[in-house]
N, C-alpha and C. Protein backbone atom coordinates (compact mmCIF):
# COMPACT_ATOMS: atom_id res chain seq x y z
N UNK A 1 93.57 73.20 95.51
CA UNK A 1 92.38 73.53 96.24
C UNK A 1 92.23 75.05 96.32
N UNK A 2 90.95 75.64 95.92
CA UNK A 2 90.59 77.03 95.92
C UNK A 2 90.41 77.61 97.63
N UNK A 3 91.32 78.34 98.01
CA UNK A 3 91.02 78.84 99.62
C UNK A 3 90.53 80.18 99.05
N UNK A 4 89.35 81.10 100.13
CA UNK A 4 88.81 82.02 99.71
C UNK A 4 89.37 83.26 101.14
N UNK A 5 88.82 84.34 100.68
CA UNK A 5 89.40 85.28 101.88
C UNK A 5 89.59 84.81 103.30
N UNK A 6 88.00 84.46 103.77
CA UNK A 6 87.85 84.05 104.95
C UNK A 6 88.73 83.05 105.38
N UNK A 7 88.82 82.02 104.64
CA UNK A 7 89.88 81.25 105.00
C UNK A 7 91.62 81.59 105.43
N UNK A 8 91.86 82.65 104.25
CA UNK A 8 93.28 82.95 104.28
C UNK A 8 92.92 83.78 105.50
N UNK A 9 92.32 84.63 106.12
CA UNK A 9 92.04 85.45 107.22
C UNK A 9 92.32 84.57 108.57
N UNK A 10 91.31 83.71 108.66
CA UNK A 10 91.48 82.17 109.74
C UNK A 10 93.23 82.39 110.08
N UNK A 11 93.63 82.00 108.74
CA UNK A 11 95.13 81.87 109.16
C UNK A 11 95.85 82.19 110.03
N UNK A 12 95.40 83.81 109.32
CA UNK A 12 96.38 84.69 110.08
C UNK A 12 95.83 84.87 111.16
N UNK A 13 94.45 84.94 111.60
CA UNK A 13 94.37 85.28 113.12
C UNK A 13 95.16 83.83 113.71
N UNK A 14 94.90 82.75 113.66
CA UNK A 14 95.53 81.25 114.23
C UNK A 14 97.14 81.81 114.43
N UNK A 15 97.74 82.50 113.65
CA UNK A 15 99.07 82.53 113.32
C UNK A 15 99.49 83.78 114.80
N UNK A 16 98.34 84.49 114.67
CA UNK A 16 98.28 85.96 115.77
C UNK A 16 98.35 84.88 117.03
N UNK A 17 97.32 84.48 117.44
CA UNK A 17 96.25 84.12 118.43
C UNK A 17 97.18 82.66 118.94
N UNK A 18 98.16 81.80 118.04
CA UNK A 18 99.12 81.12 118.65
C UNK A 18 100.53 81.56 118.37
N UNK A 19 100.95 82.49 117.88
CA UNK A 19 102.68 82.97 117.76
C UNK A 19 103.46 82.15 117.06
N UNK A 20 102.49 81.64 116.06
CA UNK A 20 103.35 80.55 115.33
C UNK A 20 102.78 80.75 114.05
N UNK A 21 104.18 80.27 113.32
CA UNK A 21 103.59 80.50 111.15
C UNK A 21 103.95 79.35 110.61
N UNK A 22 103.66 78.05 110.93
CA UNK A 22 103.65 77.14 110.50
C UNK A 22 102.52 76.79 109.40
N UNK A 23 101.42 77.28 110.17
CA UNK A 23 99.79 77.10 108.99
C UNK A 23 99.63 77.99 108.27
N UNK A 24 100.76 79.56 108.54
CA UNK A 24 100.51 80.51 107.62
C UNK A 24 101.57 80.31 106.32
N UNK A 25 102.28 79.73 106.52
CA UNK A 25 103.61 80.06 105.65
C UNK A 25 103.40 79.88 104.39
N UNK A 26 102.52 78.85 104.31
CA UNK A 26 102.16 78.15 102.79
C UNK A 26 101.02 79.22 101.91
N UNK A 27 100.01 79.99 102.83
CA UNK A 27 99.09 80.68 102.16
C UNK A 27 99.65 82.04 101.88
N UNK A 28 101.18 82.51 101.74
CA UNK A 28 101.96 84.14 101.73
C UNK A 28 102.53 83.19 100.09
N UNK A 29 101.78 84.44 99.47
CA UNK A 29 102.35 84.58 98.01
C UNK A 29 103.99 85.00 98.31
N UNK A 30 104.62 84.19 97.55
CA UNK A 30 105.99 84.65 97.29
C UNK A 30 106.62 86.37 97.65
N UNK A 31 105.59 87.20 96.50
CA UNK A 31 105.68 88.19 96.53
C UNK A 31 104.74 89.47 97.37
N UNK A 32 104.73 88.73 98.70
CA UNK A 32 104.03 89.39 99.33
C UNK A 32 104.56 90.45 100.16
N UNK A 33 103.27 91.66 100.39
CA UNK A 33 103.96 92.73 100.64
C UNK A 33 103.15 93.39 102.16
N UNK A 34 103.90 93.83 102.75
CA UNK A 34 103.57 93.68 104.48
C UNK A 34 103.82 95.46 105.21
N UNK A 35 103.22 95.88 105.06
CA UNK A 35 102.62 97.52 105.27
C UNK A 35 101.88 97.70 106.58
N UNK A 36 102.69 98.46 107.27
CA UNK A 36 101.86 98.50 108.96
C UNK A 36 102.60 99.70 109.34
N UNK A 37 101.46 101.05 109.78
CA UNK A 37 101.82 101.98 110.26
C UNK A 37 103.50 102.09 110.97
N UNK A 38 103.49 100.86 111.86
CA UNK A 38 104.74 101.02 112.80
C UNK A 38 105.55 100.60 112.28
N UNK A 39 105.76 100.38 110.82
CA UNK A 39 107.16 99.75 110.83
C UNK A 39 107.23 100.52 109.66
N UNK A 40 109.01 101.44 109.30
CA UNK A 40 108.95 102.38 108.21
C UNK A 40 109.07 101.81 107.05
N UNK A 41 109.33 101.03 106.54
CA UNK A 41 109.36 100.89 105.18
C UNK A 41 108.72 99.07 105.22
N UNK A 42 107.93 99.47 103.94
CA UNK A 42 107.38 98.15 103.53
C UNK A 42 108.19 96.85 103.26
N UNK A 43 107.56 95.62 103.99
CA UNK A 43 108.01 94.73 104.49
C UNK A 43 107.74 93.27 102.56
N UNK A 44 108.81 92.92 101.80
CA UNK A 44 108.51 92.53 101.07
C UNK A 44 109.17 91.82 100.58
N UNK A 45 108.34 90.19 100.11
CA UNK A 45 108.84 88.86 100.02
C UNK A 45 108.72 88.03 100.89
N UNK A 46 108.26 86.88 101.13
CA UNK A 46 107.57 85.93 101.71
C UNK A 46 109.09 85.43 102.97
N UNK A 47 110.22 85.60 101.88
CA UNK A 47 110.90 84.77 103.41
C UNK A 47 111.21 86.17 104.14
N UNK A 48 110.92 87.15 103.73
CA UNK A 48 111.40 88.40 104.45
C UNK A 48 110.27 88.65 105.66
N UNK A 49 109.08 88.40 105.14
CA UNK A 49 108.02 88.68 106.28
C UNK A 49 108.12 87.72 107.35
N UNK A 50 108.34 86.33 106.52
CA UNK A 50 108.57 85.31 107.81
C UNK A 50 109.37 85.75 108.88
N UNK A 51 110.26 85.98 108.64
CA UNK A 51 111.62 85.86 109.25
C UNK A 51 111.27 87.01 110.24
N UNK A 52 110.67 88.43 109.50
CA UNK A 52 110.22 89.53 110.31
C UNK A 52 108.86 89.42 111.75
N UNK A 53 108.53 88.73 110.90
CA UNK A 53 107.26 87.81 111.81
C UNK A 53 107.56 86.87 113.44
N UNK A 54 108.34 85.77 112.93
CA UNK A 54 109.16 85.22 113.50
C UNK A 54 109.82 85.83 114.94
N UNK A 55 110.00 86.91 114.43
CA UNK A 55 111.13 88.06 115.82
C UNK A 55 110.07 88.58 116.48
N UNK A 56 108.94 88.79 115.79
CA UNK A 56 108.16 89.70 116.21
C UNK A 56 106.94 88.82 117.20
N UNK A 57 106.95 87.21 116.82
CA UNK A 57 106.53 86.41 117.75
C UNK A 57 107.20 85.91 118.69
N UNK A 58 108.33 86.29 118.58
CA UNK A 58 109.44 85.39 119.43
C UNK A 58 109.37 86.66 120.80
N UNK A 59 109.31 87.60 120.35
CA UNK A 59 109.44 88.69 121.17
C UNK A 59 107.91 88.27 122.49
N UNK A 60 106.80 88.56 121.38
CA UNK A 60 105.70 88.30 122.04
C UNK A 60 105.96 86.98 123.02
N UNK A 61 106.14 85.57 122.85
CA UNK A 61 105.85 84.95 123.74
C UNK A 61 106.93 84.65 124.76
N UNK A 62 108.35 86.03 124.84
CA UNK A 62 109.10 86.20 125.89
C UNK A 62 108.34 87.26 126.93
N UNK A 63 107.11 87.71 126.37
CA UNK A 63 106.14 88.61 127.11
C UNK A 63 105.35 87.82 128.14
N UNK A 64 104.77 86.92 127.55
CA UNK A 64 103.92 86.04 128.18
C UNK A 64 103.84 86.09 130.04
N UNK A 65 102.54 86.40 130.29
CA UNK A 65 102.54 86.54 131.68
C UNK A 65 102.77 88.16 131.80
N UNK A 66 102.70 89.16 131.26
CA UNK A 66 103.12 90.31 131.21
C UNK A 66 101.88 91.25 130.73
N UNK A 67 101.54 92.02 131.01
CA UNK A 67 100.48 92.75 130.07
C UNK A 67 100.81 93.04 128.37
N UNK A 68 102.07 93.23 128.40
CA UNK A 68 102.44 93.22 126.67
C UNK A 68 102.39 91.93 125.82
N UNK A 69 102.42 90.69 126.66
CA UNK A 69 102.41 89.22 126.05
C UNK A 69 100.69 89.01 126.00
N UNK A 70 100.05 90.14 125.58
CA UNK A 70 98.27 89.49 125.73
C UNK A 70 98.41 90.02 124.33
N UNK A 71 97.79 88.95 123.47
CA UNK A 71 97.73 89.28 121.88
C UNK A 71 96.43 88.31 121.32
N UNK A 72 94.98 89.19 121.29
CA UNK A 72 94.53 88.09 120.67
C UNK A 72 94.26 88.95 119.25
N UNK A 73 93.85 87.86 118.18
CA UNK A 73 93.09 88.35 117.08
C UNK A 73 92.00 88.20 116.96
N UNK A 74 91.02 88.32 116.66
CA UNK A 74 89.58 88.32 116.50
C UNK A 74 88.97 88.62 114.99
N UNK A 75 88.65 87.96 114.21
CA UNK A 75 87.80 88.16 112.70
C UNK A 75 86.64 89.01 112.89
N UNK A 76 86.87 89.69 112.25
CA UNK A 76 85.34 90.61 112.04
C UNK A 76 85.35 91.54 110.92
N UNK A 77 84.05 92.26 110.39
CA UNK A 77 83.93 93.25 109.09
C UNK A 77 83.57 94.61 109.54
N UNK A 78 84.19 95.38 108.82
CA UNK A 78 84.10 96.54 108.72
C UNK A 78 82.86 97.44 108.93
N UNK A 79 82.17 97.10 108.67
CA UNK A 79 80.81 97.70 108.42
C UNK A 79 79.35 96.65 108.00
N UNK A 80 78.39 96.80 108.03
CA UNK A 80 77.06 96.25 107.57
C UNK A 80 76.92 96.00 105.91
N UNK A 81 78.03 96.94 105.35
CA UNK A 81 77.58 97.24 103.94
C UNK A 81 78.80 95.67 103.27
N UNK A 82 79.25 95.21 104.37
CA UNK A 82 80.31 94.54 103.54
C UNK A 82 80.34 93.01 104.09
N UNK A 83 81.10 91.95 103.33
CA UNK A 83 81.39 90.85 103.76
C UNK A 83 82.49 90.63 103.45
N UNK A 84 83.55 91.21 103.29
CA UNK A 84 84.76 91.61 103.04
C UNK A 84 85.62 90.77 104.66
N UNK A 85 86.30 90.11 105.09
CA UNK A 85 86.55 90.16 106.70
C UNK A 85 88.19 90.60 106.61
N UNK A 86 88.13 90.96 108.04
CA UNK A 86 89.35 91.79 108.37
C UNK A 86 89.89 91.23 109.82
N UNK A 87 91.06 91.34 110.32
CA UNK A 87 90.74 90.93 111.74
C UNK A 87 91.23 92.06 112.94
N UNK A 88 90.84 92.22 114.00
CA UNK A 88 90.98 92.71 114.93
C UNK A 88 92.08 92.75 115.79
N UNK A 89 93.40 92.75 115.80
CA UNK A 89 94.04 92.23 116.59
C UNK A 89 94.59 93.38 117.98
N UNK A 90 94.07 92.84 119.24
CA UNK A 90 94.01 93.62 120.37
C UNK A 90 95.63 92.78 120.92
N UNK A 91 96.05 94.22 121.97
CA UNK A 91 97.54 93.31 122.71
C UNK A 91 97.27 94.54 123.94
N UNK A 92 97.39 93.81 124.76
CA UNK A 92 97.66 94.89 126.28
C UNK A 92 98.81 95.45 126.59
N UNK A 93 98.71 96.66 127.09
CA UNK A 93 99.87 97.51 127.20
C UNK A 93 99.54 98.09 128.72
N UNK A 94 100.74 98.67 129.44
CA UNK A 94 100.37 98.97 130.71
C UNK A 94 99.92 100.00 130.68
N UNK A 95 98.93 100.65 129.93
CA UNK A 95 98.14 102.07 129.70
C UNK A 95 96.95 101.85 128.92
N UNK A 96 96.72 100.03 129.17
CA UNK A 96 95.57 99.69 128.72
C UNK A 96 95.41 98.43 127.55
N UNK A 97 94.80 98.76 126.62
CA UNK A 97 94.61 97.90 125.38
C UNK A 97 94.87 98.95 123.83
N UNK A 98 95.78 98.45 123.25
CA UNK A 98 96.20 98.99 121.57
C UNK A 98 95.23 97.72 120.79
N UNK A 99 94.71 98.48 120.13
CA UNK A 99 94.45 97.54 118.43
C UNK A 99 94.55 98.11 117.20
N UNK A 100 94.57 97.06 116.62
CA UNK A 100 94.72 97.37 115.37
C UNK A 100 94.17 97.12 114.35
N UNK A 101 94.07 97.08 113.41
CA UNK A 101 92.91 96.22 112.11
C UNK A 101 93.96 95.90 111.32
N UNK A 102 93.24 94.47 110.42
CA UNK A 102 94.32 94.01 109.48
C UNK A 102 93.58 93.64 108.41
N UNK A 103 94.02 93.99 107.51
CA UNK A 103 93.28 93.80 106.37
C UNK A 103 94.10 92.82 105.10
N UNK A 104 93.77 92.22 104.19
CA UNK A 104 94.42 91.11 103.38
C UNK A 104 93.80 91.46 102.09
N UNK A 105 94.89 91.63 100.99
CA UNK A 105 94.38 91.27 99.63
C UNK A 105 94.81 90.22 99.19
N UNK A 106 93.86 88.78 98.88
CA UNK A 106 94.64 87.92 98.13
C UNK A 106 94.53 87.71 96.44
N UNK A 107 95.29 86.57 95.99
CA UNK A 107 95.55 86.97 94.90
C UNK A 107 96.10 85.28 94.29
N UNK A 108 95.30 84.57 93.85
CA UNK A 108 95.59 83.64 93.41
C UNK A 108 95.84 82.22 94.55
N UNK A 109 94.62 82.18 95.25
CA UNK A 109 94.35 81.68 96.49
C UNK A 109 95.36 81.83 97.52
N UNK A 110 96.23 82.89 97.63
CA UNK A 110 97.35 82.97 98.54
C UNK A 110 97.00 84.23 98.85
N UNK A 111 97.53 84.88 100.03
CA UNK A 111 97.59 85.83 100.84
C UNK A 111 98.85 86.89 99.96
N UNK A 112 98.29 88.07 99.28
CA UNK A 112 99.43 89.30 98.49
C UNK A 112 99.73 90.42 99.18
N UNK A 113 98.68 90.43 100.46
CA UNK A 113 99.14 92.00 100.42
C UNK A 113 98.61 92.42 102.43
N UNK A 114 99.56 92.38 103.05
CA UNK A 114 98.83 92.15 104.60
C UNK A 114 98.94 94.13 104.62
N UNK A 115 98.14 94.64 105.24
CA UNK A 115 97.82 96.30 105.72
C UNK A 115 97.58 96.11 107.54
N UNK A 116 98.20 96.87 108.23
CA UNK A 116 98.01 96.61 109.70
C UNK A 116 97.83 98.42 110.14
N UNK A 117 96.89 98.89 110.68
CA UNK A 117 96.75 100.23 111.42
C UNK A 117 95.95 100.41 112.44
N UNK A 118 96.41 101.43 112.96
CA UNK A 118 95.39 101.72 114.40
C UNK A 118 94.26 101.40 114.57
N UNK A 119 93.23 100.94 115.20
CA UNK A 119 92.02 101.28 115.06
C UNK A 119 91.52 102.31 116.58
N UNK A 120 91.35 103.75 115.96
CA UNK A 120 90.64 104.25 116.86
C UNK A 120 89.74 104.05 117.68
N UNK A 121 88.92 103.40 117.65
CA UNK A 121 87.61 103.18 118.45
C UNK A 121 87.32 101.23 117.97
N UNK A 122 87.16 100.85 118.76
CA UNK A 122 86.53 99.05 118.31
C UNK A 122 85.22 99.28 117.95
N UNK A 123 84.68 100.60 118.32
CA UNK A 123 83.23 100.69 117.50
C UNK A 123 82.79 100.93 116.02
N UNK A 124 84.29 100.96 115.37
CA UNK A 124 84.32 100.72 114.01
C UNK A 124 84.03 99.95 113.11
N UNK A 125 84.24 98.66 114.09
CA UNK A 125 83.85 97.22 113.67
C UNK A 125 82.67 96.82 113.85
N UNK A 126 82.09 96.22 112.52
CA UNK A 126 80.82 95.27 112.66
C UNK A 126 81.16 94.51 113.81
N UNK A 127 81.22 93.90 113.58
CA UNK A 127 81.05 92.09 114.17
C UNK A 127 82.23 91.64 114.35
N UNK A 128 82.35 91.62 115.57
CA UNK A 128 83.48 90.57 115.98
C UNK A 128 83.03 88.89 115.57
N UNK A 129 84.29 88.00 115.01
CA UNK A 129 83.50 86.64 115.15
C UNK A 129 84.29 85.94 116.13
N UNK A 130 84.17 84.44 116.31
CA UNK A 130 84.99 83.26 117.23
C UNK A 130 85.95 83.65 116.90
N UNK A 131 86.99 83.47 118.29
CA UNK A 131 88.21 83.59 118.23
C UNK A 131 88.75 82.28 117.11
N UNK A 132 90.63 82.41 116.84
CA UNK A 132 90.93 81.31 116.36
C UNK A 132 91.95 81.31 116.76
């Protein structure tokens, strides 16, 4: 079955938005590669991201009830000029709200290439869509 961006996107916010990679695991190309400002060196290979993922949700829902355990994701595009989608992912901190943008290249109906960075302003973003 052909899955298209939007779809592989769905995922990952579902995967954000419940702390779990059960529905994501299957759409991460083998050789996928996982790049995010905060973490120094690129994250690469499918059981390597899991596993990195994994800690990094496990962490989150020992937050829960906490201002650092608020993590949603939200789908939305970049700009007017595009239909490209990206997602939003906001988490509360006790100095407010951090987000970030995430962006996906896929590559043979699977998810190749996750990018995660700051987003300065949420007024960057088109369109927020439904949560997932």
């Amino acid at each position: 079955m052909k899955t298209n961006k939007l779809e592989l996107i769905q995922q990952l916010a579902y995967a954000w938005n419940n702390l779990g990679l059960s529905e994501l695991a299957d759409h991460l190309a083998d050789d996928i590669v996982y790049e995010s400002q905060w973490v120094l060196q690129p994250i690469q290979g499918r059981a390597e991201l899991l596993q990195y993922l994994s800690g990094k949700f496990d962490t989150l829902r020992k937050l829960k009830g906490q201002p650092e355990g608020n993590v949603v994701a939200n789908l939305a595009y970049l700009d007017a000029a595009t239909t490209d989608p990206c997602l939003v992912v906001s988490q509360s901190t006790n100095n407010g709200k951090r987000e970030m943008l995430v962006t996906i290249q896929e590559r043979n109906n699977k998810i190749h290439r996750i990018d995660l960075c700051a987003v300065p302003s949420s007024s960057v973003v088109y369109h927020k869509l439904p949560e997932y």
